[in-house]
C-alpha atoms as a PDB file:
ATOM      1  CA  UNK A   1      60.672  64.230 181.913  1.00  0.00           C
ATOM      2  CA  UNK A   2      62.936  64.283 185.120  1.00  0.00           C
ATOM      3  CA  UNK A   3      66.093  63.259 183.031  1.00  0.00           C
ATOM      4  CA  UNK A   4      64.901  66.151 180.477  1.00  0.00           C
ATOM      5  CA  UNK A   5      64.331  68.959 182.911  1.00  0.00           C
ATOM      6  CA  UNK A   6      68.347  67.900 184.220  1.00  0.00           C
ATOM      7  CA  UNK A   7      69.892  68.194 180.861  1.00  0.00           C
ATOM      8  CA  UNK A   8      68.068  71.927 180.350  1.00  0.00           C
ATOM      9  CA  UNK A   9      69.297  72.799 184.252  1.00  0.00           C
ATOM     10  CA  UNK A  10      72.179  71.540 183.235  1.00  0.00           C
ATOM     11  CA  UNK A  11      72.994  73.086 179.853  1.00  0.00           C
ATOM     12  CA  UNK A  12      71.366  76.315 182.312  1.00  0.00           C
ATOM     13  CA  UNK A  13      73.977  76.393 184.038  1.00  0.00           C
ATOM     14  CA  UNK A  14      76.674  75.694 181.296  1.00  0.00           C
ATOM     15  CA  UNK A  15      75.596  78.879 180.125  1.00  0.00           C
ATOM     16  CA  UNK A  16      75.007  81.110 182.939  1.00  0.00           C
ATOM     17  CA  UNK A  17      79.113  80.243 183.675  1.00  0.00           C
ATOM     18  CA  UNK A  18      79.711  81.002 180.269  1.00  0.00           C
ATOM     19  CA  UNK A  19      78.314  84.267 180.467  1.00  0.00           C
ATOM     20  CA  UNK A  20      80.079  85.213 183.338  1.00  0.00           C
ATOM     21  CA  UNK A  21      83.339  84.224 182.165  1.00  0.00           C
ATOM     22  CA  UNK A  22      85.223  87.460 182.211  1.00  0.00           C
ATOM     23  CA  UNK A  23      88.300  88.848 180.455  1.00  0.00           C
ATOM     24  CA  UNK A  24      90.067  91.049 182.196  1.00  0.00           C
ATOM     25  CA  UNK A  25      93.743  92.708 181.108  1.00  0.00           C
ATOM     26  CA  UNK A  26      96.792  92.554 182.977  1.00  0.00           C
ATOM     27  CA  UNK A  27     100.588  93.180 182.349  1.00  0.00           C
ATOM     28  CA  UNK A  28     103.974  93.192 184.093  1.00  0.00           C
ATOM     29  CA  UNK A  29     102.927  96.591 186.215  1.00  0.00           C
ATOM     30  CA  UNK A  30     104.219  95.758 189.721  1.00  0.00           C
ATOM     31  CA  UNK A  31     102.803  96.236 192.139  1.00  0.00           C
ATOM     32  CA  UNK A  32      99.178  96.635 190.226  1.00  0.00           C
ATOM     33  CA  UNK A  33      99.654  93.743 188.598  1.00  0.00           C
ATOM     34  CA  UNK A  34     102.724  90.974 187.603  1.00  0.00           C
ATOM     35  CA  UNK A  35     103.359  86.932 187.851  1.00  0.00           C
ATOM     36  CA  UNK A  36     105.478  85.577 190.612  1.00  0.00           C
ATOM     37  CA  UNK A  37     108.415  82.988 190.231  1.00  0.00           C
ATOM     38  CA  UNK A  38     105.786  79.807 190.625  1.00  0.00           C
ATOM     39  CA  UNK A  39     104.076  81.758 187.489  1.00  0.00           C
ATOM     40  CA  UNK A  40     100.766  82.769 189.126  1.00  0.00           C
ATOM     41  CA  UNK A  41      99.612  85.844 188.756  1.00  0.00           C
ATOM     42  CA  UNK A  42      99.683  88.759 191.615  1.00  0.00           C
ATOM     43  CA  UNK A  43      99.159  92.369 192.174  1.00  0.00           C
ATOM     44  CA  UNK A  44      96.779  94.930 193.787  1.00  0.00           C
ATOM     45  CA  UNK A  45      94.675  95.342 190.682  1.00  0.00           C
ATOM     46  CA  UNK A  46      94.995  91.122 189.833  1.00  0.00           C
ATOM     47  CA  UNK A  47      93.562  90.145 193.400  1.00  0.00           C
ATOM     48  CA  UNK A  48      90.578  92.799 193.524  1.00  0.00           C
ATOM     49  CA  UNK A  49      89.613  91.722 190.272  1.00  0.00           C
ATOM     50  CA  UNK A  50      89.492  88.250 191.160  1.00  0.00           C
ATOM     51  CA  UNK A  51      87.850  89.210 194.713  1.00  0.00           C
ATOM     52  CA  UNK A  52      85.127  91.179 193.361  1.00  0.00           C
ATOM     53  CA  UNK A  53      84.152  88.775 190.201  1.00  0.00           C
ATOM     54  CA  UNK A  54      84.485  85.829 192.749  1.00  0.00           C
ATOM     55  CA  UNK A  55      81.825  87.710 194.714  1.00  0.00           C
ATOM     56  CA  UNK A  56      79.764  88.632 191.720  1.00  0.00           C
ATOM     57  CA  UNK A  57      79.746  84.053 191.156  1.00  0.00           C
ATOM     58  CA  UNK A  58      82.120  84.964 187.825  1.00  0.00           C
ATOM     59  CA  UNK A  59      85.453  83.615 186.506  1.00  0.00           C
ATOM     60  CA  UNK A  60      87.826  86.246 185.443  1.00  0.00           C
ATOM     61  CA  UNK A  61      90.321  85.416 182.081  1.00  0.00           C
ATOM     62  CA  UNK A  62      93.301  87.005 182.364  1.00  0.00           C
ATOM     63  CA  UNK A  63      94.569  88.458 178.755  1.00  0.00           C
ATOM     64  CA  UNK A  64      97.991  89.928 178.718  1.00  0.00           C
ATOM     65  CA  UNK A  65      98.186  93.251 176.516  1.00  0.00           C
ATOM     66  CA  UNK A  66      99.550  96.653 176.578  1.00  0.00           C
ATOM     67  CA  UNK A  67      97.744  99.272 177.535  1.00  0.00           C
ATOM     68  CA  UNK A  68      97.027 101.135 174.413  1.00  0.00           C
ATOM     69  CA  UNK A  69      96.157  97.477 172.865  1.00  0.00           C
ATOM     70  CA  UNK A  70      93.763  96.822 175.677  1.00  0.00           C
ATOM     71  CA  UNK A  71      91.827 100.370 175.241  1.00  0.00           C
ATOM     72  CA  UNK A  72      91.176  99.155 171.500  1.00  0.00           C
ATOM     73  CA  UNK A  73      89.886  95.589 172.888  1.00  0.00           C
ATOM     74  CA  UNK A  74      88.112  97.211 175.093  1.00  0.00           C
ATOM     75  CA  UNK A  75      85.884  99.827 172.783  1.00  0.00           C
ATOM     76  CA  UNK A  76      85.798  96.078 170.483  1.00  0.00           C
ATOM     77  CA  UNK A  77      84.209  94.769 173.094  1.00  0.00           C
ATOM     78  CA  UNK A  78      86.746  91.901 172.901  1.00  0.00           C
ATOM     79  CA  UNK A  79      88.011  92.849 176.446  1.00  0.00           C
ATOM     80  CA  UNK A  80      85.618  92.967 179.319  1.00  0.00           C
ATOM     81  CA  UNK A  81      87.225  94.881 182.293  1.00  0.00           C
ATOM     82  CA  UNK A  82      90.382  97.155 182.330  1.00  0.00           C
ATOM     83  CA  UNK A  83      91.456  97.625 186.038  1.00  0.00           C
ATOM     84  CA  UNK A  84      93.304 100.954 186.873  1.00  0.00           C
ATOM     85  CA  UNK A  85      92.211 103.400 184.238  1.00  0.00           C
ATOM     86  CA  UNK A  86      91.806 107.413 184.723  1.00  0.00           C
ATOM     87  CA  UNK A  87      88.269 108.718 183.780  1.00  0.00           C
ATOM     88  CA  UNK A  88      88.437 110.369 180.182  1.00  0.00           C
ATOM     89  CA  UNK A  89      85.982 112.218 177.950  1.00  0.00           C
ATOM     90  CA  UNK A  90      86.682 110.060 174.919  1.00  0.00           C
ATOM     91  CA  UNK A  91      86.532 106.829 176.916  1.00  0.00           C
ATOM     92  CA  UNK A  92      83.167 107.458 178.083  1.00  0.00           C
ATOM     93  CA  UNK A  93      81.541 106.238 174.622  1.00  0.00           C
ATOM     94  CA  UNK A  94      82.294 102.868 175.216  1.00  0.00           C
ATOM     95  CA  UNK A  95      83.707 102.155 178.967  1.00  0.00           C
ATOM     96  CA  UNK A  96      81.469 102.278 182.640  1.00  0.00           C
ATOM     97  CA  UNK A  97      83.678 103.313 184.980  1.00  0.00           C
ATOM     98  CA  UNK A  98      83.769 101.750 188.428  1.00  0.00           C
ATOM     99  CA  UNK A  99      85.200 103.023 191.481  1.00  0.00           C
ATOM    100  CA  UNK A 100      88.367 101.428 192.531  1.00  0.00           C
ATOM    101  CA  UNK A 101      88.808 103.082 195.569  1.00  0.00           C
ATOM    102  CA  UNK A 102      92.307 104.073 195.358  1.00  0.00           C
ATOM    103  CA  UNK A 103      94.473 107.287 194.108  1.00  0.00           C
ATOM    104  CA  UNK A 104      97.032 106.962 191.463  1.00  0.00           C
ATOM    105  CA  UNK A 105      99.634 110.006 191.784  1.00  0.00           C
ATOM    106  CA  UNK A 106     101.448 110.385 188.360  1.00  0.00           C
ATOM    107  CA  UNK A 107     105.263 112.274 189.146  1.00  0.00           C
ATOM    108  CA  UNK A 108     108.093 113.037 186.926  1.00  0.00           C
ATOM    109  CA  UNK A 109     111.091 110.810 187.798  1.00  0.00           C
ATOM    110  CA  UNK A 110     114.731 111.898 187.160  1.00  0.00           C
ATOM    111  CA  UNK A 111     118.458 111.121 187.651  1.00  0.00           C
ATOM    112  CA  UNK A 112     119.270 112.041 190.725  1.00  0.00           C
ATOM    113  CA  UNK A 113     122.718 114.214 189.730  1.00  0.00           C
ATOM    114  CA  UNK A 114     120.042 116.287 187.460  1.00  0.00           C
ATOM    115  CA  UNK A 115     116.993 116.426 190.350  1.00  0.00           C
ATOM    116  CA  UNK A 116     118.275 120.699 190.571  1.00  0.00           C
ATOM    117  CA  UNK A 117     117.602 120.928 187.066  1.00  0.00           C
ATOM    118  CA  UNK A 118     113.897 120.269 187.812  1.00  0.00           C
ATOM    119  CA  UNK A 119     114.191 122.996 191.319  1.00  0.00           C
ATOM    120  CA  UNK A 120     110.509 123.176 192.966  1.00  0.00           C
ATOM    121  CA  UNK A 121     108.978 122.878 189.681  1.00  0.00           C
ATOM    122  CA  UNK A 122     105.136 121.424 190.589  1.00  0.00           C
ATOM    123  CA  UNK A 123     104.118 121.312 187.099  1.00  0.00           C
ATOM    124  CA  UNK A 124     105.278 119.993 183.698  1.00  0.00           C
ATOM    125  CA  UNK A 125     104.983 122.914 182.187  1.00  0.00           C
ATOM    126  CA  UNK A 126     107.456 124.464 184.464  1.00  0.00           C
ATOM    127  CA  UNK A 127     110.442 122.387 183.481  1.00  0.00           C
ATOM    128  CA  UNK A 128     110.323 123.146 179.529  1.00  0.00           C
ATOM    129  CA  UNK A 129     113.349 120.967 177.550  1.00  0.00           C
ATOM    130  CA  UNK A 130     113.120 117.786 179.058  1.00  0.00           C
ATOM    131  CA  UNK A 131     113.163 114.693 177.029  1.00  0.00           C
ATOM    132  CA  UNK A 132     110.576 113.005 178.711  1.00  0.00           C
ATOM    133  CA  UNK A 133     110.138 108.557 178.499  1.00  0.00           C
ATOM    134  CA  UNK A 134     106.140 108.238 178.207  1.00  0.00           C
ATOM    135  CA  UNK A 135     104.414 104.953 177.578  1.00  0.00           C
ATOM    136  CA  UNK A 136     101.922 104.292 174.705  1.00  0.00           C
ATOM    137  CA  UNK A 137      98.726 105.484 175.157  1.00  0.00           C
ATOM    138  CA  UNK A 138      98.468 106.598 178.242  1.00  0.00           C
ATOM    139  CA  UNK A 139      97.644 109.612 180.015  1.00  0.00           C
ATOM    140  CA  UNK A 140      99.345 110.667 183.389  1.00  0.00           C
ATOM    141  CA  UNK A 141      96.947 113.389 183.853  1.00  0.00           C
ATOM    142  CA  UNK A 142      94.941 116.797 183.005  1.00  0.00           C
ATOM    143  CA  UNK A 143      98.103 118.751 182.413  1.00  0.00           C
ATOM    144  CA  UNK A 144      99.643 116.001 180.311  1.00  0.00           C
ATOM    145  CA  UNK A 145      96.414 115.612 178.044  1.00  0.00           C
ATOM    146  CA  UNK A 146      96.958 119.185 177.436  1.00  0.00           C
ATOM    147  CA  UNK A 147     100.360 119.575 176.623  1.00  0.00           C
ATOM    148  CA  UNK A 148     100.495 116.696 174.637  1.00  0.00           C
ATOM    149  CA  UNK A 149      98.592 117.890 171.828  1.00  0.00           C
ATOM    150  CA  UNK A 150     101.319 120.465 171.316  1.00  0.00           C
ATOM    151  CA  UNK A 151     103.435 119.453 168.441  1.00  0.00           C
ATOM    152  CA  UNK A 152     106.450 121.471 170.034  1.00  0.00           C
ATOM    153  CA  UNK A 153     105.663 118.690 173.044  1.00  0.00           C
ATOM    154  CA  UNK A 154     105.069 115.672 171.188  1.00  0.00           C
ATOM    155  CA  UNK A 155     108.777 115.756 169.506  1.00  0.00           C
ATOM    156  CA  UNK A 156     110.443 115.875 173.408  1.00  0.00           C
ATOM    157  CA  UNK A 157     108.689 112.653 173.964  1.00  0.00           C
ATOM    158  CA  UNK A 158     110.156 108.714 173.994  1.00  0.00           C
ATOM    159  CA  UNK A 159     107.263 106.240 173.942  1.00  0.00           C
ATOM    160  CA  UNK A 160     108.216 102.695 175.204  1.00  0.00           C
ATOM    161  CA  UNK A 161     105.264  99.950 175.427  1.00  0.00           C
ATOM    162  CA  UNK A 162     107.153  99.043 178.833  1.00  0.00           C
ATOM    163  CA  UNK A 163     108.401 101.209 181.704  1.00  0.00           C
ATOM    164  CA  UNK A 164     111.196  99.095 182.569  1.00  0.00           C
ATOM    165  CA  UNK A 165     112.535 100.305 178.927  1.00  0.00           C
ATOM    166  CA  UNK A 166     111.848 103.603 180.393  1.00  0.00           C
ATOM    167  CA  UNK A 167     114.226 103.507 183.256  1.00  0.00           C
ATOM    168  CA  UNK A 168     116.891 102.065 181.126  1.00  0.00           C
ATOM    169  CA  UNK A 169     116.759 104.998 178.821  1.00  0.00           C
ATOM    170  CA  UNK A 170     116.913 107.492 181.768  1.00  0.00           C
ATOM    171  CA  UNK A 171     119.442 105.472 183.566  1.00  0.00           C
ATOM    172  CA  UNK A 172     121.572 105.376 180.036  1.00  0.00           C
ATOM    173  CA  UNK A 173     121.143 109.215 179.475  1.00  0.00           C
ATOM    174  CA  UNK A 174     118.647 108.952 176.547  1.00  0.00           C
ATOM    175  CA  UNK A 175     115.992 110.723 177.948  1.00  0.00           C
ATOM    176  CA  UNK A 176     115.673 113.093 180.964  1.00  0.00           C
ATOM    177  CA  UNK A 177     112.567 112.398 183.069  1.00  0.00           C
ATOM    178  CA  UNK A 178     110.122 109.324 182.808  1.00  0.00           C
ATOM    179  CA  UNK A 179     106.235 109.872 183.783  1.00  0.00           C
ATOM    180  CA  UNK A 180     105.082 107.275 186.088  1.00  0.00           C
ATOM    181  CA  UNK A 181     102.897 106.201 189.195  1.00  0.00           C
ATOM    182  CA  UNK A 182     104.562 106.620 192.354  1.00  0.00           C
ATOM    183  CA  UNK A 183     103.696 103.167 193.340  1.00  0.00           C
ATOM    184  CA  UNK A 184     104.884 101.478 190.232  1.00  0.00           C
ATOM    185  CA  UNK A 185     108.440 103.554 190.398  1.00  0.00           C
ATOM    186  CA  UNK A 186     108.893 103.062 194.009  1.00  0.00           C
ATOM    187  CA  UNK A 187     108.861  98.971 193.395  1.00  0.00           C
ATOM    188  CA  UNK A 188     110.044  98.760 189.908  1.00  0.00           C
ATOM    189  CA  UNK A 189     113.622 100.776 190.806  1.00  0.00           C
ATOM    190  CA  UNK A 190     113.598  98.503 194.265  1.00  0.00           C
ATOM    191  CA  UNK A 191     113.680  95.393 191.959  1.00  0.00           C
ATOM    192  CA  UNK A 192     116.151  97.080 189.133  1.00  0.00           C
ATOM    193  CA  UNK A 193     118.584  98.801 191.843  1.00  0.00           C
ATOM    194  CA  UNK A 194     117.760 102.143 190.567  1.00  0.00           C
ATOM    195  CA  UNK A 195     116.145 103.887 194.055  1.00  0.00           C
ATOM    196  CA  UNK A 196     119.209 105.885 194.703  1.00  0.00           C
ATOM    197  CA  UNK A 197     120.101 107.004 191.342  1.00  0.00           C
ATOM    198  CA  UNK A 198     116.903 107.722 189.753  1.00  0.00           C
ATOM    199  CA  UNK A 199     114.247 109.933 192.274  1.00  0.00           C
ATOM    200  CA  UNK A 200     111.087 111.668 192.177  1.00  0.00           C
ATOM    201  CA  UNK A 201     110.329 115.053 192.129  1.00  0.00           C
ATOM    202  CA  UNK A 202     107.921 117.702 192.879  1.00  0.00           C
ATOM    203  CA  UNK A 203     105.895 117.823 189.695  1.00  0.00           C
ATOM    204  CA  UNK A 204     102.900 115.855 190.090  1.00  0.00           C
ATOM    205  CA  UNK A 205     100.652 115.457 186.737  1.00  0.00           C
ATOM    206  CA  UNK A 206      97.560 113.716 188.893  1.00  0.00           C
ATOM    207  CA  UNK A 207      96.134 112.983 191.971  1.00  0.00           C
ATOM    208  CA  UNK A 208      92.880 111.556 191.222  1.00  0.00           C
ATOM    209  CA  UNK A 209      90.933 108.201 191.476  1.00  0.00           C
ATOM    210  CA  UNK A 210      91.849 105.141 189.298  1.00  0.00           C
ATOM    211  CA  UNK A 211      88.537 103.240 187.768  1.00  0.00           C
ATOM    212  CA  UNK A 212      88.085  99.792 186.791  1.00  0.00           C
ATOM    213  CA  UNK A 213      86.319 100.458 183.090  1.00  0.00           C
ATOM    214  CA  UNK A 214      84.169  97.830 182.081  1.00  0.00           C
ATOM    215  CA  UNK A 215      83.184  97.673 178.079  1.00  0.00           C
ATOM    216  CA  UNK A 216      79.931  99.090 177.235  1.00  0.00           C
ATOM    217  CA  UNK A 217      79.939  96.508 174.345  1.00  0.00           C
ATOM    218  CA  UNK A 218      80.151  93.318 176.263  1.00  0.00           C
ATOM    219  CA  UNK A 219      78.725  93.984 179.534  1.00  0.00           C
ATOM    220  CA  UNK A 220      75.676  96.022 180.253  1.00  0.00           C
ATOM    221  CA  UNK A 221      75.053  99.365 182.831  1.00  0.00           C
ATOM    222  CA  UNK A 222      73.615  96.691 185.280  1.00  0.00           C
ATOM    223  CA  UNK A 223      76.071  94.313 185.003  1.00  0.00           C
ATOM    224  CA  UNK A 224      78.312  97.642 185.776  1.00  0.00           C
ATOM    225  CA  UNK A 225      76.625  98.450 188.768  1.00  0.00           C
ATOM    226  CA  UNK A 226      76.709  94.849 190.227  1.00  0.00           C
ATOM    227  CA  UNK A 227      80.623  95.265 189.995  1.00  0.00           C
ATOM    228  CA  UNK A 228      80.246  98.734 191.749  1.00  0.00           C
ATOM    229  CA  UNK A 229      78.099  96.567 194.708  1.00  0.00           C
ATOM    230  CA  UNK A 230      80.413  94.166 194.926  1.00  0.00           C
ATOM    231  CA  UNK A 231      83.393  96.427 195.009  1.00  0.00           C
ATOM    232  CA  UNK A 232      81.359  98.379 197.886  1.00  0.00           C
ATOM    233  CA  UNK A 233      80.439  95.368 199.709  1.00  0.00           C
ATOM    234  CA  UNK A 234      84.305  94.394 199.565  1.00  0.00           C
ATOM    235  CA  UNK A 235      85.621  97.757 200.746  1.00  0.00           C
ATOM    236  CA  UNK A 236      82.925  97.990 203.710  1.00  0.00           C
ATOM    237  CA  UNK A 237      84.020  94.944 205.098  1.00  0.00           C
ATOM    238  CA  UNK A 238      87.828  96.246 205.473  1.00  0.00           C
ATOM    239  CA  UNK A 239      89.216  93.494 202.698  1.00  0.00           C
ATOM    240  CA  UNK A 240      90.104  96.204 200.369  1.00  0.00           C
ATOM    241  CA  UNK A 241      92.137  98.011 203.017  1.00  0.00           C
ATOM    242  CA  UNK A 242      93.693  94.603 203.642  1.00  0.00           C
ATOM    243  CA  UNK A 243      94.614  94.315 200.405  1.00  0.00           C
ATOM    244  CA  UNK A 244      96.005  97.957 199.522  1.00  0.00           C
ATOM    245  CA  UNK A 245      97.671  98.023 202.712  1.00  0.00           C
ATOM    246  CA  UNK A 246      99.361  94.426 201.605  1.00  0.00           C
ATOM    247  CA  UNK A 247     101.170  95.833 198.213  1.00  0.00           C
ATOM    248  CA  UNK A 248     101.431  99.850 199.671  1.00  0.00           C
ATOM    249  CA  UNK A 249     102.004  99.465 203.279  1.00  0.00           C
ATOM    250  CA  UNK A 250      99.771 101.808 205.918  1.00  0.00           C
END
């Protein structure tokens, strides 16, 4: 009977780490996430993953896909967190969304010989004839959402599945602005050499919280909210400051 009751505790717990093995998405979006020269993988959104599951006793997968791909996982339920995603009326259907405790500020990006063309524009809409670089699927903000279901603003726009394609283009001429987080330009045209030549300016599509979602058809609401606690628990104890302040600076 003893050697019985070990095999079921044992098989028990088999399963209980199966269940709480976790996919989560990342791709090369420095500094959110990216893999260093040894090959692991790094980045804000990588290591609060890994700090909150670790808390939660799970074991996080790491699946590489593009963003729009990993929206369609996601809804499938083949995906089970997606850090770093705005809140949305048509993602609500199938994603929780989880406070990540940090702001993601969307800005145009230029050349900087054209930055007068753009003036003290603060909005989009204010700079009308720009071929913008966009990447697929995603949505830099309110204004954007808006303006992109204008056909007339759909044909300015260059979709690239990467950004670094992005600043190529703009570098080369081929489009005129690129949309993109200030904390993922600021690093990516460090690494590429681009920080003189390519700035930011004024126009601003968002300044609001980033989530972590977390598929409605793998995971439950309180599986959800033991994420949320765990995230909580981790930014009350100062680690999350510790670890923005790491890939941000103060």
């Amino acid at each position: 009977m003893k050697f019985i009751a070990s095999v079921c505790l044992l098989l028990g717990l088999g399963a209980g780490a199966q269940a709480c093995e976790v996919r989560a998405r990342w791709n090369d979006d420095p500094p959110y996430s990216m893999r260093l020269a040894d090959g692991r993988l790094s980045g804000l959104n990588v290591e609060m993953v890994e700090l909150v599951l670790g808390r939660m006793g799970c074991r996080v997968q790491w699946v590489e896909l593009p963003w729009a791909r990993a929206l369609v996982e996601l809804e499938a339920g083949r995906l089970d967190v997606l850090p770093g995603g705005f809140r949305r009326p048509e993602r609500e259907g199938y994603a929780y969304f989880v406070a990540q405790h940090e702001l993601s500020r969307n800005r145009l990006y230029v050349r900087a010989a054209d930055r007068a063309r753009v003036g003290a524009a603060t909005r989009l809409a204010e700079v009308p004839g720009l071929r913008l670089g966009v990447q697929i699927g995603v949505v830099y903000g309110p204004e954007y959402a808006e303006l992109v279901s204008q056909p007339a603003f759909r044909t300015r726009l260059t979709q690239a599945t990467t950004r670094r394609s992005l600043w190529q283009m703009l570098e080369l001429g081929r489009v005129d602005g690129v949309l993109s987080s200030e904390a993922s330009a600021r690093w990516e045209l460090a690494q590429e050499g681009l920080h003189q030549r390519i700035v930011a300016t004024d126009v601003v599509l968002s300044n609001e919280p980033a989530y972590v979602l977390v598929s409605k058809h793998s995971r439950d609401a309180a599986w959800a909210q033991r994420y949320q606690d765990a995230s909580a628990a981790l930014k009350a104890e100062g680690t999350t400051a510790r670890v923005v302040r790491k890939y941000f600076g103060d």
